[in-house]
Every structure is written in C-alpha cells, then in structure tokens.
Protein backbone atom coordinates (compact mmCIF):
# COMPACT_ATOMS: atom_id res chain seq x y z
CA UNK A 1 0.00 0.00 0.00
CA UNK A 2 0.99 3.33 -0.95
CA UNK A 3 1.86 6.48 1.90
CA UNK A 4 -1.17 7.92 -0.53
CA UNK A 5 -3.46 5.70 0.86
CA UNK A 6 -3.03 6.04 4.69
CA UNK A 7 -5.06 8.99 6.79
CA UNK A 8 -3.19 11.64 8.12
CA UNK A 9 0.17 10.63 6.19
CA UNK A 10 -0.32 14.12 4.43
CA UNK A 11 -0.69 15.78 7.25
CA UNK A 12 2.76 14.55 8.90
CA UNK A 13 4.47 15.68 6.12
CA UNK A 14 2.59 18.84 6.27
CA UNK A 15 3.68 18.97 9.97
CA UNK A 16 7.32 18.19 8.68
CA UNK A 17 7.09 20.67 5.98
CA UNK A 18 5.57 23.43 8.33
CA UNK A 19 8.64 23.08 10.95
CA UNK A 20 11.07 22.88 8.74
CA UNK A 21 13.26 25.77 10.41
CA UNK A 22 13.54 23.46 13.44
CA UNK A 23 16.67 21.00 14.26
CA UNK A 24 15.60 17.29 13.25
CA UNK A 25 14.81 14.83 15.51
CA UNK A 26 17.57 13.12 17.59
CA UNK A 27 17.63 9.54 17.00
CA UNK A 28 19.32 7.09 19.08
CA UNK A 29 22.40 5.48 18.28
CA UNK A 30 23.35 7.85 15.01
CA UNK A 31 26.61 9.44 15.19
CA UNK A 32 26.50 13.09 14.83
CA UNK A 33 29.79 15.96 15.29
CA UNK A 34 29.95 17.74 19.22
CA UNK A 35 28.37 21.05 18.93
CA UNK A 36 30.64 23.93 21.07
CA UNK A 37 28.43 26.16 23.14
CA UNK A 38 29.54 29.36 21.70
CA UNK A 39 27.03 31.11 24.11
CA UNK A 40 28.60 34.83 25.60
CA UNK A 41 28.22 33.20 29.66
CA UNK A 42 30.26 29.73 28.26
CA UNK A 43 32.74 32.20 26.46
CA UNK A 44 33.24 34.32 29.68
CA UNK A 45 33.64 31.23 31.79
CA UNK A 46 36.12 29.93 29.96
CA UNK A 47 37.81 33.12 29.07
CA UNK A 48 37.65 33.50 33.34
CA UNK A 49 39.18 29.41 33.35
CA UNK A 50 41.64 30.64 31.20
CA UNK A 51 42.89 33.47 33.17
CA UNK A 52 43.12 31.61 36.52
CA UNK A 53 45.39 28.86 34.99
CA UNK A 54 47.57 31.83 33.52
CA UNK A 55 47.60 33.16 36.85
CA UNK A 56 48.67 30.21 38.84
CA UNK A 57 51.33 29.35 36.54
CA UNK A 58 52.63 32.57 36.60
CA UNK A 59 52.44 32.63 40.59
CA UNK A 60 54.34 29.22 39.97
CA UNK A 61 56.87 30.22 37.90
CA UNK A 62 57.47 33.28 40.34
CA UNK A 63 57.61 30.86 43.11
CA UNK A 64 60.25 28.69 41.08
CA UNK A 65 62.07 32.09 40.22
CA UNK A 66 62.36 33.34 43.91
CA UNK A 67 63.57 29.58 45.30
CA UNK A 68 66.25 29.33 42.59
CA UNK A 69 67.39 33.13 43.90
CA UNK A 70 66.98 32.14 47.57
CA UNK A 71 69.23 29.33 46.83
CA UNK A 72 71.79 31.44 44.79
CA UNK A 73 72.07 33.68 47.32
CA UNK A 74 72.67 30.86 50.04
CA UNK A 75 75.06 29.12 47.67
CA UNK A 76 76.62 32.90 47.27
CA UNK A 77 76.86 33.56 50.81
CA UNK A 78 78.33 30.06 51.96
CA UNK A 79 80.79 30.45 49.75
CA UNK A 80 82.03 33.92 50.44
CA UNK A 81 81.73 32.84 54.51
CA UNK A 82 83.87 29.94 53.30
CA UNK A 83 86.19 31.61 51.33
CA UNK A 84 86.64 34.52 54.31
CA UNK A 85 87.01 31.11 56.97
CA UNK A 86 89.73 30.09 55.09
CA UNK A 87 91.36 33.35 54.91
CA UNK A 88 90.94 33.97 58.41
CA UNK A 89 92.71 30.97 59.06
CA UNK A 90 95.16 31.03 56.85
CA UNK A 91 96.29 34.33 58.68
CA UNK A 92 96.05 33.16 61.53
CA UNK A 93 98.43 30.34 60.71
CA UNK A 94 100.64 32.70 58.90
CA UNK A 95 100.65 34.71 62.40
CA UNK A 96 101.57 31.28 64.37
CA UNK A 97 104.12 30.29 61.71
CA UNK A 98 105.83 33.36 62.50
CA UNK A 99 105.70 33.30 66.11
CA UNK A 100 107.53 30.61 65.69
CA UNK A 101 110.47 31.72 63.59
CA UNK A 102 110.39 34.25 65.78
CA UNK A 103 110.68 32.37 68.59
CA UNK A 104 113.55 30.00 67.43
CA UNK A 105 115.57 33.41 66.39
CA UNK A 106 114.97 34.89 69.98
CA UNK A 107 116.55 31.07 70.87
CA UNK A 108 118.88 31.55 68.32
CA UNK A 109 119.92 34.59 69.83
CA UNK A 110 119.64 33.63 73.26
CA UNK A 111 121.94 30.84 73.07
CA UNK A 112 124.86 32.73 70.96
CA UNK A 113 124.82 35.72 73.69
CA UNK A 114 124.78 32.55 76.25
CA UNK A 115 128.27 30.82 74.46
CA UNK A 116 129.62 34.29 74.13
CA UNK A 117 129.44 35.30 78.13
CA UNK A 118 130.30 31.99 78.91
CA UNK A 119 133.45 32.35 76.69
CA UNK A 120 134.34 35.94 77.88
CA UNK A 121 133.68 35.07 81.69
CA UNK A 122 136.16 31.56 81.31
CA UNK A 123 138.49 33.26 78.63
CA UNK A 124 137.66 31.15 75.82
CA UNK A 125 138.28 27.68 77.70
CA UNK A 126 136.07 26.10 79.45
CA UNK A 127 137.03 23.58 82.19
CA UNK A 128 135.49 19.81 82.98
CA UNK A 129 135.35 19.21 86.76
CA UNK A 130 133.55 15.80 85.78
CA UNK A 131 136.74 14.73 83.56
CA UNK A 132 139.29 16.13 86.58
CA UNK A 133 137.46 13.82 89.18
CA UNK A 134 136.35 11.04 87.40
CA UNK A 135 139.28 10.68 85.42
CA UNK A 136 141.70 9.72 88.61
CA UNK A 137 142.91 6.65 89.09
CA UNK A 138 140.42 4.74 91.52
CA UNK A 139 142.92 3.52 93.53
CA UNK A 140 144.65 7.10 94.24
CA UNK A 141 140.88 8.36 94.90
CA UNK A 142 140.79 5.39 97.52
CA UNK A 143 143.55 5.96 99.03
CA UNK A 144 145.04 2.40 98.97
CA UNK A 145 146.40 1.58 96.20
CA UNK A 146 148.26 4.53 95.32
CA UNK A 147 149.57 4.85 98.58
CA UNK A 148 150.53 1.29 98.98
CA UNK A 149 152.72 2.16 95.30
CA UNK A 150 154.51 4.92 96.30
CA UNK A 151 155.05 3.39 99.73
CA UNK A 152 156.80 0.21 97.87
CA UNK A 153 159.87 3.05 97.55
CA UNK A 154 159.76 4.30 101.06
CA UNK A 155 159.29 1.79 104.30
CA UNK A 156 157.98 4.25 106.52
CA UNK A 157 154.92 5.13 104.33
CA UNK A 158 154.02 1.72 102.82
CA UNK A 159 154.22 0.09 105.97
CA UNK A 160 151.56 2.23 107.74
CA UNK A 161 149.11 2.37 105.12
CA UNK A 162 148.94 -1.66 104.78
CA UNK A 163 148.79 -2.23 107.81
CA UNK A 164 146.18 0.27 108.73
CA UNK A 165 144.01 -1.46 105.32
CA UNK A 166 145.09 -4.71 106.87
CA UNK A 167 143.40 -4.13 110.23
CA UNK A 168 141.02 -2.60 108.52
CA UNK A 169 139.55 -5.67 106.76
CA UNK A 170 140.64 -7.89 109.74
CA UNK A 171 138.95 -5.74 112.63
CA UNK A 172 135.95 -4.11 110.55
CA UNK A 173 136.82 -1.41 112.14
CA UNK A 174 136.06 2.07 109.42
CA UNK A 175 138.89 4.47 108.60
CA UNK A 176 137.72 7.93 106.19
CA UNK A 177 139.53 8.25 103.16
CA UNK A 178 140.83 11.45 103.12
CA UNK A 179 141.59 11.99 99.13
CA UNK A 180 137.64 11.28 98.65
CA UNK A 181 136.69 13.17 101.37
CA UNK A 182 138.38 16.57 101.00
CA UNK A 183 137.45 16.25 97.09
CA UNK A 184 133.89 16.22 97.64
CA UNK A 185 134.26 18.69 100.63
CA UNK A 186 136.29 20.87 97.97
CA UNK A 187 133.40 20.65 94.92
CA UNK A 188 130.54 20.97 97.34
CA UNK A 189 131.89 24.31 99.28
CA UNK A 190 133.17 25.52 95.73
CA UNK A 191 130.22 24.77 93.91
CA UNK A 192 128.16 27.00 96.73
CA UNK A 193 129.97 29.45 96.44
CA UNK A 194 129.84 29.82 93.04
CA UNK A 195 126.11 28.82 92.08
CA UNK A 196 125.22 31.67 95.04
CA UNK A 197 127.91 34.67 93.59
CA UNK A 198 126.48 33.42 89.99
CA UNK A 199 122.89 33.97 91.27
CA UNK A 200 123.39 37.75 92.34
CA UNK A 201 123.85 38.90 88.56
CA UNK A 202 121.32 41.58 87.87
CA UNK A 203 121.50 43.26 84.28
CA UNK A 204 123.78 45.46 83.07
CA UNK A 205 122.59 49.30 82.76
CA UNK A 206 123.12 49.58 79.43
CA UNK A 207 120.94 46.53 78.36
CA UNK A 208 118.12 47.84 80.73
CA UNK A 209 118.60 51.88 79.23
CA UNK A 210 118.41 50.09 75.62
CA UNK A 211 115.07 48.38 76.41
CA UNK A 212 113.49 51.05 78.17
CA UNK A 213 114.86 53.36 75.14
CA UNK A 214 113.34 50.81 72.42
CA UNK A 215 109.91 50.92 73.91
CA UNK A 216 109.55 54.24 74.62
CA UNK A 217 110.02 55.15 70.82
CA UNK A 218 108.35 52.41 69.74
CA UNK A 219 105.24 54.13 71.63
CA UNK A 220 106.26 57.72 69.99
CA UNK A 221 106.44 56.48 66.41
CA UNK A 222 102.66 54.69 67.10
CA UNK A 223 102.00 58.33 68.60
CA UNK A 224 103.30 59.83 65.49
CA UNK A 225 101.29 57.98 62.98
CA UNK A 226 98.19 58.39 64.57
CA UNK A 227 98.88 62.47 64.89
CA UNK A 228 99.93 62.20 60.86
CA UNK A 229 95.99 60.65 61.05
CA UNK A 230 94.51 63.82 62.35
CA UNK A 231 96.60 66.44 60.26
CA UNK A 232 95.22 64.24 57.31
CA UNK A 233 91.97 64.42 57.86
CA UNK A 234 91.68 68.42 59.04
CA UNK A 235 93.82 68.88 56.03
CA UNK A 236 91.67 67.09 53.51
CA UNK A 237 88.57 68.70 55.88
CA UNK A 238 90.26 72.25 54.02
CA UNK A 239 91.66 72.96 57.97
CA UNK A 240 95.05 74.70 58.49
CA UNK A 241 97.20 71.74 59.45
CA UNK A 242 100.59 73.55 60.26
CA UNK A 243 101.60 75.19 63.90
CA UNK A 244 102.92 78.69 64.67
CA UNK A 245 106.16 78.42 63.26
CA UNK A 246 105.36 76.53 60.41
CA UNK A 247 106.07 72.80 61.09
CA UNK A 248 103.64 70.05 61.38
CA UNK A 249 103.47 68.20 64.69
CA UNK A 250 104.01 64.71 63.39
CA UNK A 251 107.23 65.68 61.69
CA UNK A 252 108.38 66.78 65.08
CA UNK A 253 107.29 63.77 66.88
CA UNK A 254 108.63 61.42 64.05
CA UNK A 255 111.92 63.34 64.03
CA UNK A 256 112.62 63.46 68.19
CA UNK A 257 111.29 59.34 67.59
CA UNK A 258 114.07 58.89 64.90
CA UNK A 259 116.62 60.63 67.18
CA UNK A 260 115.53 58.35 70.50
CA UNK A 261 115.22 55.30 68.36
CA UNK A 262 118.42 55.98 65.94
CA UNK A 263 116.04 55.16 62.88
CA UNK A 264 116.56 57.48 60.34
CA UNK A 265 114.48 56.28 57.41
CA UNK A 266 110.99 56.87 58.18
CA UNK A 267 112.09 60.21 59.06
CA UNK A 268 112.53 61.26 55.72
CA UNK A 269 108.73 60.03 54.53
CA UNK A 270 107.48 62.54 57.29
CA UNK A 271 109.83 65.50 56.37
CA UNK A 272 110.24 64.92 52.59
CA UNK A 273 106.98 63.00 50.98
CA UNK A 274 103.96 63.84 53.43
CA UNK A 275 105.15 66.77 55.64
CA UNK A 276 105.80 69.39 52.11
CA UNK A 277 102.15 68.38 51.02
CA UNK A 278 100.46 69.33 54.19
CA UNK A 279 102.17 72.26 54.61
CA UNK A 280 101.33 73.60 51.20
CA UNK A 281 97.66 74.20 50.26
CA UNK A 282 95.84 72.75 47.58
CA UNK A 283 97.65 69.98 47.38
CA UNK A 284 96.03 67.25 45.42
CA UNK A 285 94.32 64.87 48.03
CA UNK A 286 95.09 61.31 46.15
CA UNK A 287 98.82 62.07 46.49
CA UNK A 288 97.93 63.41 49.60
CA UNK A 289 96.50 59.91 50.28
CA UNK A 290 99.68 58.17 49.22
CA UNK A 291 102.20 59.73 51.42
CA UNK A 292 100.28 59.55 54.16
CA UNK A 293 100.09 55.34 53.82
CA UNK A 294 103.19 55.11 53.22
CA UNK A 295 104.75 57.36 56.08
CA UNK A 296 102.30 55.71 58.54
CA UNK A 297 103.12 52.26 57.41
CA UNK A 298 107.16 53.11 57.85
CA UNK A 299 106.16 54.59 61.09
CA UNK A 300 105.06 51.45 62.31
CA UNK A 301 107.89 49.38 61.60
CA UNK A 302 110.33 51.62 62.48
CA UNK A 303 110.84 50.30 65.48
CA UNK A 304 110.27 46.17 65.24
CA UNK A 305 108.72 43.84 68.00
CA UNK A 306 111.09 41.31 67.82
CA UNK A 307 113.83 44.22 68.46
CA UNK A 308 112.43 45.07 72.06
CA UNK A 309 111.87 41.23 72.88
CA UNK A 310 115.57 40.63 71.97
CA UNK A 311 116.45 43.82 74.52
CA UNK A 312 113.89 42.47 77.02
CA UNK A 313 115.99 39.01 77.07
CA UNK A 314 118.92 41.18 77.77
CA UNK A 315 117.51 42.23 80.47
CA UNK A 316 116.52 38.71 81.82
CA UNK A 317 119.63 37.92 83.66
CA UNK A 318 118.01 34.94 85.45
CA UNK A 319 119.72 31.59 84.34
CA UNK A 320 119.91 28.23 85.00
CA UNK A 321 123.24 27.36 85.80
CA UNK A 322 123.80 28.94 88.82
CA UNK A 323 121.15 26.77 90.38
CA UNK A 324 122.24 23.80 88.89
CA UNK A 325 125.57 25.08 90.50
CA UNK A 326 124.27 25.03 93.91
CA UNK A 327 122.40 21.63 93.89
CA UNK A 328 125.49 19.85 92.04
CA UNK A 329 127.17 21.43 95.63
CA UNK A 330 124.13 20.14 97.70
CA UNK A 331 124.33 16.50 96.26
CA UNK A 332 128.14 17.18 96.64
CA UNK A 333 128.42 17.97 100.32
CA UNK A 334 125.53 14.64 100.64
CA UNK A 335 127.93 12.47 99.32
CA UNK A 336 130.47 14.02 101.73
CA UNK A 337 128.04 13.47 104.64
CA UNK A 338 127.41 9.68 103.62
CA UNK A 339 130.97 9.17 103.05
CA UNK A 340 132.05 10.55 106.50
CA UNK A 341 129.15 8.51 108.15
CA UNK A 342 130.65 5.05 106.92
CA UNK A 343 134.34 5.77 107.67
CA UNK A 344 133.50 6.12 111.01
CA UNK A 345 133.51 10.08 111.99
CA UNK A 346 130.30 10.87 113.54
CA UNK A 347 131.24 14.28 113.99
CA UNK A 348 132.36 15.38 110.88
CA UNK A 349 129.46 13.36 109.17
CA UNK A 350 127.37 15.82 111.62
CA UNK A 351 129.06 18.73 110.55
CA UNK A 352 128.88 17.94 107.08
CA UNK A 353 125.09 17.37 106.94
CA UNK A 354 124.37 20.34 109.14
CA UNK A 355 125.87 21.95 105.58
CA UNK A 356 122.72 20.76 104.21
CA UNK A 357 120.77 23.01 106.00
CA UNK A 358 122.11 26.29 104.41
CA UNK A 359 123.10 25.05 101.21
CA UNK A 360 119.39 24.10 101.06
CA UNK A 361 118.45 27.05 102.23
CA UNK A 362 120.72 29.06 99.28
CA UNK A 363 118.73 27.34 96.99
CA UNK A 364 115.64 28.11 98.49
CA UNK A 365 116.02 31.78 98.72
CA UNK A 366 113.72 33.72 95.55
CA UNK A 367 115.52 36.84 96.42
CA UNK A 368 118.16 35.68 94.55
CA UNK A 369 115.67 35.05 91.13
CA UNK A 370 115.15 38.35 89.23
CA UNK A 371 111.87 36.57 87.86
CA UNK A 372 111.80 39.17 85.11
CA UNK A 373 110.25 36.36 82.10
CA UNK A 374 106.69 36.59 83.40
CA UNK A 375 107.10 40.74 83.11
CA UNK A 376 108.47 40.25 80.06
CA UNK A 377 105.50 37.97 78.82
CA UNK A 378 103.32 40.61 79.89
CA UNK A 379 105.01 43.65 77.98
CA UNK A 380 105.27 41.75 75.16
CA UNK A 381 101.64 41.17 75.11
CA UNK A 382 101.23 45.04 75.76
CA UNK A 383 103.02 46.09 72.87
CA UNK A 384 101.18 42.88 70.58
CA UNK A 385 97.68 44.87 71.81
CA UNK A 386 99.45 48.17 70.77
CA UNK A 387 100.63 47.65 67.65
CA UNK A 388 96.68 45.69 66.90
CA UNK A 389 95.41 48.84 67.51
CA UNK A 390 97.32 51.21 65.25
CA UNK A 391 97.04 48.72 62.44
CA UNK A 392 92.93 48.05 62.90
CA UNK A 393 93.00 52.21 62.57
CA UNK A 394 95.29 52.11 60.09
CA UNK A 395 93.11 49.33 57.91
CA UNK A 396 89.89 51.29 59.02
CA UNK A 397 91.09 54.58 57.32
CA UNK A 398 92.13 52.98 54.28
CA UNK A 399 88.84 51.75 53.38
CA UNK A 400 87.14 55.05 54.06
CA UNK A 401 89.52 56.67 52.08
CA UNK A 402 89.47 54.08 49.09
CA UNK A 403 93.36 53.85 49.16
CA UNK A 404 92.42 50.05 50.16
CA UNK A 405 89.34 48.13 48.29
CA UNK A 406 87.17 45.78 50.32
CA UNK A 407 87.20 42.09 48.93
CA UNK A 408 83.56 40.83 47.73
CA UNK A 409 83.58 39.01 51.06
CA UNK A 410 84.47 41.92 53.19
CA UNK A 411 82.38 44.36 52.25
CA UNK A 412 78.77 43.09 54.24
CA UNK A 413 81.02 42.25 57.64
CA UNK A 414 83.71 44.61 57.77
CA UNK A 415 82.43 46.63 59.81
CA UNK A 416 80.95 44.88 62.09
CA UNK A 417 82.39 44.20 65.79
CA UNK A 418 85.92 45.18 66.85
CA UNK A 419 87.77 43.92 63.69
CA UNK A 420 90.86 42.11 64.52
CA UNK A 421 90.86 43.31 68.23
CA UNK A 422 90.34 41.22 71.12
CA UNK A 423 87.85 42.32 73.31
CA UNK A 424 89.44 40.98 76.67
CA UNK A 425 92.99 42.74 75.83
CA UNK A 426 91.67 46.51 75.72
CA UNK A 427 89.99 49.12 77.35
CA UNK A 428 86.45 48.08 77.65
CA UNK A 429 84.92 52.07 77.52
CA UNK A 430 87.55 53.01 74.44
CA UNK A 431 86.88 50.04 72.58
CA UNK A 432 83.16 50.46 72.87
CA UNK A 433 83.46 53.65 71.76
CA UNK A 434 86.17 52.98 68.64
CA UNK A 435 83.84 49.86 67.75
CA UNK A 436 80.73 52.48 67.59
CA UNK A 437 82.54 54.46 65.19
CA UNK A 438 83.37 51.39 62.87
CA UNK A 439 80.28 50.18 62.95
CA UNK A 440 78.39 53.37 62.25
CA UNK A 441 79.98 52.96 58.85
CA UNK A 442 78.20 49.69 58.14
CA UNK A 443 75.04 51.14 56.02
CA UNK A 444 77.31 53.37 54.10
CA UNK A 445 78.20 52.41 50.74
CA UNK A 446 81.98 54.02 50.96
CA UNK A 447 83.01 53.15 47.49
CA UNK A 448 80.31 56.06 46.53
CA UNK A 449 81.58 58.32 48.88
CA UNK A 450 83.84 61.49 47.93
CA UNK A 451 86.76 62.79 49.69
CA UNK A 452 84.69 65.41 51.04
CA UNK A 453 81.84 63.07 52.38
CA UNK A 454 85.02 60.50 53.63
CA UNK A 455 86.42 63.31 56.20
CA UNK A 456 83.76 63.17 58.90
CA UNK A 457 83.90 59.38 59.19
CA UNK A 458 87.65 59.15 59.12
CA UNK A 459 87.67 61.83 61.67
CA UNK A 460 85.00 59.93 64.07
CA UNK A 461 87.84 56.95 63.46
CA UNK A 462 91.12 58.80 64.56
CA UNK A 463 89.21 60.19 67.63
CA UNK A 464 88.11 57.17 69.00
CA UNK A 465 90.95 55.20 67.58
CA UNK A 466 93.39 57.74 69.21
CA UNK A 467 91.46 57.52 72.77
CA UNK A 468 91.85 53.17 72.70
CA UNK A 469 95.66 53.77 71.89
CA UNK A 470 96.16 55.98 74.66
CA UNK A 471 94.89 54.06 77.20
CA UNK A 472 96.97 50.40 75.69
CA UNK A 473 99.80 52.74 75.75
CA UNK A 474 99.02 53.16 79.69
CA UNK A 475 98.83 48.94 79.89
CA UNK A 476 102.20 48.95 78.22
CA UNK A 477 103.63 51.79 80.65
CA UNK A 478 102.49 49.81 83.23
CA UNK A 479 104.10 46.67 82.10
CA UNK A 480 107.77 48.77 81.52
CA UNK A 481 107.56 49.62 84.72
CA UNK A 482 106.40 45.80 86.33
CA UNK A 483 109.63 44.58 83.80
CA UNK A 484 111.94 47.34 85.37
CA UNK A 485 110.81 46.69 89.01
CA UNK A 486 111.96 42.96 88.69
CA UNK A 487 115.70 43.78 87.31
CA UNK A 488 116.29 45.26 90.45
CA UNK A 489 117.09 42.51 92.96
CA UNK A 490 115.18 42.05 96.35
CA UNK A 491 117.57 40.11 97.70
CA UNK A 492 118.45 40.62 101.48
CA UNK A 493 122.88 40.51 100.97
CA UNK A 494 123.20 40.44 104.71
CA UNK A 495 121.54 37.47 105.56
CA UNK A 496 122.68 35.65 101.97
CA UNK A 497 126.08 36.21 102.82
CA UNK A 498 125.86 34.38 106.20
CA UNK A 499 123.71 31.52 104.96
CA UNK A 500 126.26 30.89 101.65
CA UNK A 501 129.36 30.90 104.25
CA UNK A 502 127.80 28.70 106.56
CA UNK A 503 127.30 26.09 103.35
CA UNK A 504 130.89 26.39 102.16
CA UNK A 505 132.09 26.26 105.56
CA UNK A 506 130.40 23.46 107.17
CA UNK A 507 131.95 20.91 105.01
CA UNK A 508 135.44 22.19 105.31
CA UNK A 509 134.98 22.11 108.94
CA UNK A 510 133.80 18.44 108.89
CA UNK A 511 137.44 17.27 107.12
CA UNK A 512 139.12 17.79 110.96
CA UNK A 513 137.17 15.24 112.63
CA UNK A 514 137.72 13.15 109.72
CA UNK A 515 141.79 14.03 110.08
CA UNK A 516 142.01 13.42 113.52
CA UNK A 517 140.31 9.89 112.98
CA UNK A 518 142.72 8.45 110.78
CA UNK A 519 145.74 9.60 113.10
CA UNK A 520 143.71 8.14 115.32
CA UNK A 521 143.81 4.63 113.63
CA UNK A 522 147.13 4.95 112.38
CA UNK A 523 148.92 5.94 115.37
C-alpha cells in the first residue's frame, strides 16, 4: 500500500514541511559531530578558566624564580663565609708560623749571647770538673792503692798504710779516706759558692737603658702615625694643618722618635713625601692619600717587636746554671756526709750534713731570682695589643679613604664588631666607643663616597681610635715599669752572705774530725 493511501500521512508531512526551520529529531544510536556552546556566559567562563590557569602558573613560575634566587644567594653567601674562613685561618696560621720563627731566632739569639758570656767570663776555655774527678785513678781516689805504690819506695809510708788497710779488713773497724773526702768537701763548698755569687747577677745598665729606650720610641712612632691621622683628615677637611712656626706636629714627633730610636728612614717620609704636602695648600688629596700610607706604614715598623723582645731578654739575667751550680754542691756535700758517716767520723758526718741546711736554704732563697720572664710575657703582650690597635685604625682609614678596596667578602662584615681586636685585651669604655665608630659605617656604601663626604667618618675613626691607643699605651707603661721593678734585685745581701758561708764552711769544717780519725787509727 501506498503512503497515498493512509489517513493523516499528508498531514505529517505537512507537519514536517511546516517546521522545517527546526533541528531534526535526535535519534538514538546515530553518530553526529559535538556542537561547542559558543554562548557569551560559556565564552566568559572559559575566558575566566583561562585566566586563573595563567595566573597560577605565573604565581608558579614566580615561586620557582624566587627559590632558585633564595638558593643562589645561600650558595653565594656560603661560599664567600667559606672563602673569608679560610682566609681567616690562613692568617692566623701565617701569624703562628711566624711566632715561631720568631721564637727559634729569639733562641737563636739567646743561646749565641749565652756561648759568648760563657766564653768571655772563662776566657775562651772552658774547664770539665767531671773529667778532673772522674778521670783519677780509683785507687789514688781510695787511698790504697796509690799509697801502697809509692810506699813500695819508702818503708815508713808503705808500711803504715797496709797495715792500717790490713786491720782494717781484719777488725771491721772504718777508717775515712781522706783523698775522697776533702774532694767532695772541695766541689761541694766551691760549687756554693759559686752557684750563690752566679745567682746575684742583675742586668747590666746599658741593656736595661736600651730596652726602656726601644719601647719608649716604639710608643712615639705609634703616637706619630696616629697624629699624621689627624693632620690628614683636618687637612683634607680644608683645615690649616701647620703650627705657629710653620712645622707640622708629626714631623716633630717622628723626628725626636728617629733621634731616641736611631732610625733614620721613616724620618725622611714625614719631612720629605707627606710633611711638604700638608704644609702647602691645595695639594692634590690622592697624592695626599699616598704619602700619608706610606709614612704611617714606615712609622710602624720603624721600630720592630722582635727588636724590644731581643732587649727584654737582655735584660733577663736569670739563668739556669747557677742553680744547677748550687744543687750539684748540695748532692756534693751529701755524698760528703754519707761518706764521713761510713768511715767512722760521727762528727764530721754531723758537721757535714748540718751543711745541708744552708746550702738548702741558698737554693731556696727567691731573692736571689730576678723573675723578670713573666714581666716580660706581659710587655710583650702590651706592645702585641698596641701595635693591633694602630694597624685596625690604620686598615679602618684605608677603606674610608678608598686607598684600600674591600674584597667581595668583606664588604657586608667589615664593619661589624671590633675587627681584629680582642675584646678581653683593651679598654672596655675606648673600645666600645672605637667599635661604635666602625660600625656606624656599616650602612654606608663608601666606594660612593667622595673625599669630602670620607672626612667626617675618618675623623670619628682617629678620635676614637686615638682615645683606645692611649689608654693600651698606659697597659704597656704599666708593664715597663712591672719589667723594670723585677731587674732590680730584692735580695736581702746580709743574711745571703751568712747563709752561703755557713754552706761552704760546714763541710770544710767536717774534714778535721775526719783528720784526727785516721791519726787516730794509724797511730
């Protein structure tokens, strides 16, 4: 049957043909392309999607950009505190590697002045009591043998002397041996007497004016530099640097220094490089700049440390021997007093070890010790802590001036803190006040800064740096005068002198006992 035959067939199609403008039916299962909603609320939601992704991954790549810094920055800063750790120490064992050559000079030195005195006090020859005693013949020492020998010539000698060893071994009866006795008697007393005149040797004036003479211009050239400091800075301030008659007062203080201190050289990079250019104006301030580092750098080597520790061990008369002097006489006279004791003589083996008592007491005695070394430890210290303080100024001023360029790794931490200054070895007011200054320089960019902007820090420097080297120089005054104080000796003479001929007496005194004994047993 046709679609012309069925009811209301026309009328679907006329329904089909009426809504044509319509989307066809969907039918299940047939495959037909996705359709984007292009609709304005689907475009702004996506448009708002799109925006919030672009946003996080910028806020992520941010985040990855600010880590990777953060880490640069730690990998930057490890290094440079690495880099300065290994500098630091590196100086440091520089410094202890040349405490040590300077220590083995000073020994060096120590020991050649030693051989020399030693050579001059024994005119170049120097005797061996060891060899002298123990080189006898044991038998002559004895007393025996020797005796019985020469006695083999002559009957009335021999004839004694056997018989005397003879009832000596038959009755066990002890006889002294004199030749024994009156050596150790002999070495003990001598030895005394010796070790205790040895003892009482107090330096020389001359070694004592030369060490008081090196330190005192030592102090004066420091003194000098740090006045060249002020005139610097007043002069580069556009202040009138020169006095009333026309002379600057660090030329005069380096030149009296030079005349104290017979150093000549520095005085001429006062009075011929720096001291012309402050005394003229307008001068131009870098070569201002570079006679002044120079002539404070000479200034403080003109006078070296090792120079006044060599004149301070001049002054250290205390030595050793003497006091192995007077025990080699104590174990002397002992033997003596053991000796005496086992030939038989009570009384002179009394007598010998009552010389015990002030030969023990000799050595005893600390008034006869100058004890100058720990003084000496402490000055040297003093004048360490001196010259740390002119140098820290001196390394300060240079980096304010520009003359000296911080390293990468100095620049944030430089000035921070006291520098290379120990806190415990200064003033604790003047190095508050000096460590102030230094660090009131730590938010200033100083490689910006021009001459004229340079002056007022540098100035804050010398002022407080002048105030902290004034008072160490008061510690090291202090310590001159300790070191001084212990060169002269304490010792009480009076009593010395009786104790030291009681010692060497005493064991002379014990031979007559010992003398009378064997006449005894002989006769």
């Amino acid at each position: 049957m046709s679609d012309e035959g069925r009811p209301g067939a026309a009328g679907a199609d006329g329904a089909g043909g009426a809504g044509g403008d319509k989307p066809p039916m969907l039918v299940l299962g047939e495959q037909r392309p996705d359709v984007e909603d292009t609709t304005a609320e689907e475009l702004a939601r996506q448009r708002a999607e799109l925006e919030r992704q672009r946003r996080e991954l910028e806020a992520e790549d941010r985040e990855r950009r600010r880590a990777a810094e953060q880490e640069a920055e730690r990998r930057r800063r490890e290094a440079q505190e690495r880099l300065a750790e290994e500098r630091r120490l590196a100086e440091v064992e520089l410094a202890r590697r040349q405490r040590l050559l300077d220590d083995a000079e000073r020994r060096l030195h120590k020991t050649e002045r030693r051989l020399r005195r030693k050579a001059r006090q024994t005119g170049g020859h120097v005797p061996s009591v060891a060899s002298s005693v123990s080189g006898a013949d044991p038998d002559a020492r004895s007393g025996r043998g020797g005796r019985a020998a020469r006695g083999s010539g002559s009957g009335r000698r021999g004839a004694p002397n056997s018989l005397l060893a003879a009832a000596e071994r038959r009755s066990g009866v002890p006889v002294p041996r004199l030749q024994r006795t009156l050596t150790l008697a002999l070495l003990g007393s001598g030895l005394v007497v010796a070790g205790a005149i040895a003892s009482v040797d107090p330096p020389s004036a001359a070694d004592v004016e030369d060490f008081v003479t090196l330190d005192e211009s030592r102090v004066a050239w420091l003194g000098a530099g740090l006045t060249l400091d002020e005139e610097v800075g007043r002069y580069l301030g556009g202040e009138e640097v020169t006095q009333g008659d026309g002379t600057l007062a660090s030329v005069s203080q380096a030149t009296a220094a030079g005349a104290a201190s017979d150093v000549t050289y520095p005085v001429r990079d006062f009075e011929e490089t720096v001291g012309p250019l402050l005394a003229e104006p307008g001068s131009n301030p870098q070569r201002v700049l570079s006679a002044w580092d120079e002539a404070r750098s000479s200034a403080g080597y003109a006078v070296g440390t090792y120079e006044i520790r060599d004149a301070g061990e001049l002054v250290d008369a205390d030595r050793a021997l003497p006091t192995w002097m007077l025990l080699g006489g104590v174990v002397a006279i002992g033997g003596l007093t053991y000796g005496l004791a086992r030939g038989g003589t009570r009384v002179g083996a009394g007598l010998a070890g009552l010389a015990l008592v002030p030969a023990g007491l000799v050595v005893a005695d600390q008034g006869r010790h100058l004890d100058v070394e720990p003084a000496l430890a402490t000055h040297s210290q003093a004048v360490d802590d001196a010259r740390a303080v002119y140098d820290q100024v001196g390394r300060d001023l240079q980096a304010v001036y520009g003359t000296r360029a911080l390293e990468s790794y100095e620049r944030e931490t430089f000035w921070e803190g006291t520098g290379y200054l120990e806190e415990d070895r200064h003033d604790p007011q003047a190095l508050a006040a000096y460590t102030a200054a230094r660090e009131s320089l730590a938010g200033v960019d100083i490689r910006s800064l021009s001459t004229d902007e340079a002056v007022p820090h540098a100035q804050a420097l010398v002022e407080a740096g002048g105030a902290l080297l004034d008072a160490q120089t008061v510690v090291l005054e202090d310590a001159r005068s300790a070191v001084l104080a212990r060169t002269e000796s304490q010792l009480e003479v009076g009593p010395y002198a009786v104790t030291t001929s009681a010692a060497a007496i005493l064991p002379l005194a014990a031979l007559v006992p010992a003398l009378l004994r064997r006449r005894q047993v002989e006769g």
